[in-house]
N, C-alpha and C. Protein backbone atom coordinates (compact mmCIF):
# COMPACT_ATOMS: atom_id res chain seq x y z
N UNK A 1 119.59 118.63 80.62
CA UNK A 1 119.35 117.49 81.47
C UNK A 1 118.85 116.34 80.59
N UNK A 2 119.26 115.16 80.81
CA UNK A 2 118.81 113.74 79.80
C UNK A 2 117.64 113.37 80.15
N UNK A 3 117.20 112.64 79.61
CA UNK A 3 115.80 112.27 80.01
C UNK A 3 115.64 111.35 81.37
N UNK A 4 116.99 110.25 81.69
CA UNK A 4 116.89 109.68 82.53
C UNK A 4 117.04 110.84 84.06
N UNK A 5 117.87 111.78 84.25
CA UNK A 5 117.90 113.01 84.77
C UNK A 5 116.48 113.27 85.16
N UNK A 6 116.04 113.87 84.26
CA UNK A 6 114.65 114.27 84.11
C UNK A 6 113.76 113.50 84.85
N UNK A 7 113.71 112.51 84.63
CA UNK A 7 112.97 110.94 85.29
C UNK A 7 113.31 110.98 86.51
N UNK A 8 114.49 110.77 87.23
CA UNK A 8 114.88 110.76 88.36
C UNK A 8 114.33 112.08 89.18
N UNK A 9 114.28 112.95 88.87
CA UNK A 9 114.14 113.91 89.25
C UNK A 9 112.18 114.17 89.94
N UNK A 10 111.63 114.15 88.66
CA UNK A 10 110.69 113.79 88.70
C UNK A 10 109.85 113.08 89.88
N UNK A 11 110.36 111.82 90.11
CA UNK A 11 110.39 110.71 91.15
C UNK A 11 110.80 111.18 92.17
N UNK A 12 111.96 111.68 92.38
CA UNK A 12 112.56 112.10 93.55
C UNK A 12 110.90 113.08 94.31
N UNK A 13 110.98 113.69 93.37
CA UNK A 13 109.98 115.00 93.83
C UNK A 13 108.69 114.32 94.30
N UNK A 14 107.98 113.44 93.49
CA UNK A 14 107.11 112.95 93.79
C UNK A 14 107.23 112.35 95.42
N UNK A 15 108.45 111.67 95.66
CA UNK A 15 108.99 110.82 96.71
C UNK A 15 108.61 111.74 98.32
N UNK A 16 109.16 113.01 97.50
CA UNK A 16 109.71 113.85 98.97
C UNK A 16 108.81 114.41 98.99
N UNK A 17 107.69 114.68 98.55
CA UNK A 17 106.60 115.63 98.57
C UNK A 17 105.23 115.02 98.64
N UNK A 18 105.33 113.75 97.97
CA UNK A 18 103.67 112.91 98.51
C UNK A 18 104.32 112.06 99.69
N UNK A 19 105.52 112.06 100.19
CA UNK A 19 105.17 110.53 101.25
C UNK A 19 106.25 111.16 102.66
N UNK A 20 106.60 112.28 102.48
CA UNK A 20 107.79 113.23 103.58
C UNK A 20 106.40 113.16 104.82
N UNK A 21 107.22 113.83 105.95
CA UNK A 21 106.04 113.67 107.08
C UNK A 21 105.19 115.20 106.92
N UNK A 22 105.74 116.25 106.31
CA UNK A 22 105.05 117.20 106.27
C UNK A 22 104.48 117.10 104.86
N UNK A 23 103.51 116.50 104.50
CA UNK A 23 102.82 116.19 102.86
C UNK A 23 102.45 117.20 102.08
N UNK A 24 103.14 117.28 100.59
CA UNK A 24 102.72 118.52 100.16
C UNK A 24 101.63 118.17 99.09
N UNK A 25 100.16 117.97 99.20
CA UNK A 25 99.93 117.64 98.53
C UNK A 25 99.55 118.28 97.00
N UNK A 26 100.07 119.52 96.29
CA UNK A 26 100.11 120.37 95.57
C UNK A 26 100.78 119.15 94.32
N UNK A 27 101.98 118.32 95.01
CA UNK A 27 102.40 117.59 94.19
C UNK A 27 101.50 116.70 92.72
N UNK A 28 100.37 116.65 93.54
CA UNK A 28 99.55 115.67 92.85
C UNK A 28 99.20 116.59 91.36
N UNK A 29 98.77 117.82 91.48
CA UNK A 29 97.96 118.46 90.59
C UNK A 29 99.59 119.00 89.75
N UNK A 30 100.64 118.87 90.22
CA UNK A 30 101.82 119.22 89.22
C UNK A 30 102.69 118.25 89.06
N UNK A 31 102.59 117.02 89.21
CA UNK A 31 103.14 115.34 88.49
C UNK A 31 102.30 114.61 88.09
N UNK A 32 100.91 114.24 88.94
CA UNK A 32 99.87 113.41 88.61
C UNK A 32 98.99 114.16 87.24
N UNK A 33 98.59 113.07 86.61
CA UNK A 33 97.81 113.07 85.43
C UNK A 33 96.27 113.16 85.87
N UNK A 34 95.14 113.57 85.00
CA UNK A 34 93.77 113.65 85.99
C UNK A 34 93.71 112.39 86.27
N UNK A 35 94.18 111.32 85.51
CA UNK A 35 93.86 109.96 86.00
C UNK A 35 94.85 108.89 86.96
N UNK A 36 95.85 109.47 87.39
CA UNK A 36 96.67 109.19 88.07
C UNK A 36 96.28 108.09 89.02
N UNK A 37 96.74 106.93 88.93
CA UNK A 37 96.74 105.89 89.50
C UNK A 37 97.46 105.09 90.64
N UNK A 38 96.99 105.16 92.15
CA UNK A 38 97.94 105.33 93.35
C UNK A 38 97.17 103.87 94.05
N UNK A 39 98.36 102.97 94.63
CA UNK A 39 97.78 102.01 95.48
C UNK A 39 96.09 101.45 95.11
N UNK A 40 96.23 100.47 94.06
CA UNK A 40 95.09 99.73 93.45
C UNK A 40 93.51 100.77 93.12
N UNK A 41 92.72 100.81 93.83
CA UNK A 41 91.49 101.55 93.28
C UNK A 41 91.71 102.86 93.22
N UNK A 42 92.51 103.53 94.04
CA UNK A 42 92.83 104.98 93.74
C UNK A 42 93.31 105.56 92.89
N UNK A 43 92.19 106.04 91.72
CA UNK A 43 92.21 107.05 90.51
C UNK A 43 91.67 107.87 90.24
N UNK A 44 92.21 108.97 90.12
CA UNK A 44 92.51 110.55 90.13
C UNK A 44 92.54 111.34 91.00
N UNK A 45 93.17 112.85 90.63
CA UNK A 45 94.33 113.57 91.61
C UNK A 45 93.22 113.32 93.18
N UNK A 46 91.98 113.85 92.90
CA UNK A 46 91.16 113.71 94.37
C UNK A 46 91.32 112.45 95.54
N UNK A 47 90.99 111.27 94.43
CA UNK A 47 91.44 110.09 95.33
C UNK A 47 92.29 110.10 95.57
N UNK A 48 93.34 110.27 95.56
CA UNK A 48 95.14 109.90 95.85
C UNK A 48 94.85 111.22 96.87
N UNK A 49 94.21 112.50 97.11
CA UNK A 49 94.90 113.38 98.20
C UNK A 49 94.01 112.86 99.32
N UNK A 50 92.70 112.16 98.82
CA UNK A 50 92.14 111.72 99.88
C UNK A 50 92.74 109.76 100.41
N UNK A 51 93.71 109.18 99.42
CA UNK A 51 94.12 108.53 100.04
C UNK A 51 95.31 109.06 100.99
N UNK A 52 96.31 109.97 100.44
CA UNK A 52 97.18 110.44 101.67
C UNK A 52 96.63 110.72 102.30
N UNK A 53 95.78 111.35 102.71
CA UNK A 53 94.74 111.90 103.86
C UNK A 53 94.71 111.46 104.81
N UNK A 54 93.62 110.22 104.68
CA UNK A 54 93.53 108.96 105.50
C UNK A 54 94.71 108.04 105.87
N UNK A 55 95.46 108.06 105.19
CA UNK A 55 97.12 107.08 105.65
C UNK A 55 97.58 107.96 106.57
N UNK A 56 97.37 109.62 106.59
CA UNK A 56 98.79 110.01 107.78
C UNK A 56 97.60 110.12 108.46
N UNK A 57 96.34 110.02 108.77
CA UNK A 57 95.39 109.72 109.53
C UNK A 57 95.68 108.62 110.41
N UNK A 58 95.92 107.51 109.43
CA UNK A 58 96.53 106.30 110.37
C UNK A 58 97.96 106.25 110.58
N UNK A 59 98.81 106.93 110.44
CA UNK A 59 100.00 106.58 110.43
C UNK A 59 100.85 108.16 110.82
N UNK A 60 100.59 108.82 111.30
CA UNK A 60 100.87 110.12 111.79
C UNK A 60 102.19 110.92 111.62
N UNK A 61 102.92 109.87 112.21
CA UNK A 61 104.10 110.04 112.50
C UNK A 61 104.98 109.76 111.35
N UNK A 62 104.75 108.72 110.24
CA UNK A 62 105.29 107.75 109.68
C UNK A 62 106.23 109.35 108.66
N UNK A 63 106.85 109.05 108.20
CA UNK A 63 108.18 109.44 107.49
C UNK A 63 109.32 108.90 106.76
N UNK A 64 109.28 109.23 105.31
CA UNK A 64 110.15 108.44 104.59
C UNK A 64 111.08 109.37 104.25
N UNK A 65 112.04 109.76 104.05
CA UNK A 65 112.66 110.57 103.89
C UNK A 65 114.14 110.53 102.87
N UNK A 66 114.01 109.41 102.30
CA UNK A 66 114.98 109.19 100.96
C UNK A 66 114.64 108.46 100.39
N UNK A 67 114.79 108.57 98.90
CA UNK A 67 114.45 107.69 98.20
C UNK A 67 115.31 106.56 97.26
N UNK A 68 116.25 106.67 97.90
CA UNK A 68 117.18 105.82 97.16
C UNK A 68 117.92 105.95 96.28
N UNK A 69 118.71 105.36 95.27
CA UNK A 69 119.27 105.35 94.46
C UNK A 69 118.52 104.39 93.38
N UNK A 70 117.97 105.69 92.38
CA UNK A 70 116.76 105.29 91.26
C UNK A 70 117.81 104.39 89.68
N UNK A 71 116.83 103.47 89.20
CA UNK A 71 117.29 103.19 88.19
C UNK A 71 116.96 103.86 87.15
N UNK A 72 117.30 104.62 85.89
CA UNK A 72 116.55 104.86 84.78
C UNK A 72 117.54 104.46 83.31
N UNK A 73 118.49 104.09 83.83
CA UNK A 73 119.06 103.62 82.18
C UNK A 73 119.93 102.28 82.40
N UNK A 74 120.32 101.94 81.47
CA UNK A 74 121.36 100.73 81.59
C UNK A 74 121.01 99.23 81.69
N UNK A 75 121.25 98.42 81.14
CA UNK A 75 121.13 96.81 80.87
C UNK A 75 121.09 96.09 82.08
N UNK A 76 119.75 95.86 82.93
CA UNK A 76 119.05 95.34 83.86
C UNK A 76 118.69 93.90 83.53
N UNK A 77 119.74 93.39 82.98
CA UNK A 77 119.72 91.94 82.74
C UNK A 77 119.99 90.91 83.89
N UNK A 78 119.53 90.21 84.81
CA UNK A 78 119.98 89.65 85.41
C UNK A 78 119.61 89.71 86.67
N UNK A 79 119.03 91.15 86.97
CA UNK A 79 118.54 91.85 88.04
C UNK A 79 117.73 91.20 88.63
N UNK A 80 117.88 90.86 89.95
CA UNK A 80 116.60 90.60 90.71
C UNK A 80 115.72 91.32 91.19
N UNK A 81 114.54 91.64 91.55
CA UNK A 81 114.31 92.29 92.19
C UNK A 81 112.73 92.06 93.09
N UNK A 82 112.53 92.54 94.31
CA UNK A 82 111.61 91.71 95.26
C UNK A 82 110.84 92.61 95.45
């Protein structure tokens, strides 16, 4: 597998497993770093499970369920992006 592979992959997992409606949060302690850095003040694995926590606290229902079509290689010259 290439590294961009690898990368994608990676992400994907992160995608479907910290932000799916059934949250796995195991993810954190096998992608996140101890210092892992999530939505501005939230750093490390604890904060980030206690920020998912509180978000499907407020947001219950909420569900993302694809993540798109990831960039990881190729000449992004020109690109906009918002």
């Amino acid at each position: 597998m290439s590294n961009e592979q690898t990368h994608k992959a990676i992400v994907t997992e992160w995608f479907e497993k910290y932000w799916s409606k059934n949250v796995d949060l195991s993810v954190i302690a096998k992608l996140g770093t101890p210092d892992v850095l999530v939505h501005g003040p939230r750093r490390g694995r604890e904060a980030v499970k206690t920020m998912m926590r509180e978000f499907r606290e407020a947001f219950p229902d909420l569900n993302f369920w694809a993540a798109g079509e990831l960039i990881a290689e190729g000449d992004l010259t020109g690109c906009e992006f918002s």
